[in-house]
Protein backbone atom coordinates (compact mmCIF):
# COMPACT_ATOMS: atom_id res chain seq x y z
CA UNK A 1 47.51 65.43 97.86
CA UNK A 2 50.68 67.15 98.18
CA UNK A 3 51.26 69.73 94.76
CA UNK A 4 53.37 72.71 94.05
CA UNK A 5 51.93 76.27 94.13
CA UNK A 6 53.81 78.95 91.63
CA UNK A 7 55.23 81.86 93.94
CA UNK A 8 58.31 83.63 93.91
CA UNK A 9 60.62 83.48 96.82
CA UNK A 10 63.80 85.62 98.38
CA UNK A 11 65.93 84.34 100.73
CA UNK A 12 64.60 84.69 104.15
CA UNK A 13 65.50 85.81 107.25
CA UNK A 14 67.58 82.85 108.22
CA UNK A 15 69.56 79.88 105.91
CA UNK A 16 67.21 77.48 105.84
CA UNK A 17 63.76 79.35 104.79
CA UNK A 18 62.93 81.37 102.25
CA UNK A 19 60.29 84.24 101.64
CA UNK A 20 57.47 83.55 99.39
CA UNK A 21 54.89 85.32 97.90
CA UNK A 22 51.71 84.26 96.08
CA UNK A 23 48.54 85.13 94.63
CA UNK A 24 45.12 84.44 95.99
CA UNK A 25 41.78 83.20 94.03
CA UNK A 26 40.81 86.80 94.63
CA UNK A 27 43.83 88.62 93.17
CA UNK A 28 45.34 89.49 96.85
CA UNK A 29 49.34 88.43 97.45
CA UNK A 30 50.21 86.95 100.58
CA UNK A 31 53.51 86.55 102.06
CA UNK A 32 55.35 83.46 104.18
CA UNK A 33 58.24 81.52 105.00
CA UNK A 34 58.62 78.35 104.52
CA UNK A 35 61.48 76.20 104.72
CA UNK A 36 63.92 75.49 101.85
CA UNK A 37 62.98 72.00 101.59
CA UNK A 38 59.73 72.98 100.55
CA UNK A 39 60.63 75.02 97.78
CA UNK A 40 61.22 73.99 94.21
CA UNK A 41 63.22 76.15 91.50
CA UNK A 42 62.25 75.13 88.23
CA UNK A 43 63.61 77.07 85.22
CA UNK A 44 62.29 80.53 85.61
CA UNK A 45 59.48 79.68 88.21
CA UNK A 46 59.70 78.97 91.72
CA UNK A 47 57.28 76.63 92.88
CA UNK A 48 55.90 76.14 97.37
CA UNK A 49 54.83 72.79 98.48
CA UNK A 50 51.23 72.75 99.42
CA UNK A 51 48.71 70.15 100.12
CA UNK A 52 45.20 70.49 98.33
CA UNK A 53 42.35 70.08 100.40
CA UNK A 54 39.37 70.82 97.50
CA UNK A 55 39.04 72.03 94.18
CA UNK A 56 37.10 73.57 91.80
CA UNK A 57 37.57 74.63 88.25
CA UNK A 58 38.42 77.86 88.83
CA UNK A 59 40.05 77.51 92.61
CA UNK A 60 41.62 75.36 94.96
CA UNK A 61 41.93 75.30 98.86
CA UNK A 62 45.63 74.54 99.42
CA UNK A 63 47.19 74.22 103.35
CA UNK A 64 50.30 76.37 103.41
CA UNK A 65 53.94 75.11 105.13
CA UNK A 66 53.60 78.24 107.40
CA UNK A 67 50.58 80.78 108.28
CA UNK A 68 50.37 83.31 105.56
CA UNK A 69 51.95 86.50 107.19
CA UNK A 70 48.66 89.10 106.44
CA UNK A 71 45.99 86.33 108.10
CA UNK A 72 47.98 84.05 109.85
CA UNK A 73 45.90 81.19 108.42
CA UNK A 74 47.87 78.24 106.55
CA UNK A 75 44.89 77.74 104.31
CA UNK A 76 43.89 79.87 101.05
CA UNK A 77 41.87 79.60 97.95
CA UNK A 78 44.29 80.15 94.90
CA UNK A 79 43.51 79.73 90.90
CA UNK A 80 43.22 76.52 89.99
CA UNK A 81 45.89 76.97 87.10
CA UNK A 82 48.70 78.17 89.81
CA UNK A 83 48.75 74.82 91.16
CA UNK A 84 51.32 72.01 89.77
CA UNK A 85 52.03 68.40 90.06
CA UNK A 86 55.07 67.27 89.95
């Protein structure tokens, strides 16, 4: 199920990506870029595209658009109340 995960972005490298950042289930930040059409400003949050592979009630196991940058893995646990559905 495709939902949004609450990051914060930059622009990236080139003009179609940008650089996100978000927090793990364990408090870490990881870093990636994913492209702009998978990125969602809303008010004062920016929002990635993910798709949620499991949950709990206190995490979730969401696939990433792109590897995560420290782990190169494209799957992380993150807290359950980071992820949206929109």
């Amino acid at each position: 199920m495709s939902s949004w995960l609450i990051c914060s972005t930059e622009p990236g490298m080139f003009p179609d990506e940008s650089a996100v950042q978000a927090r793990t289930a364990a408090g870490h930040i990881i870093s990636l870029f994913a492209p702009n059409d998978k990125i969602m400003h809303e008010g004062n949050h920016d929002y990635v595209k993910v798709d949620v592979l499991d949950r709990d009630r206190e995490a979730a196991l969401v696939f990433l658009p792109s590897p995560a940058l420290e782990n190169s893995s494209r799957t992380i646990f993150v807290p359950q109340n980071a992820i949206v559905s929109k």
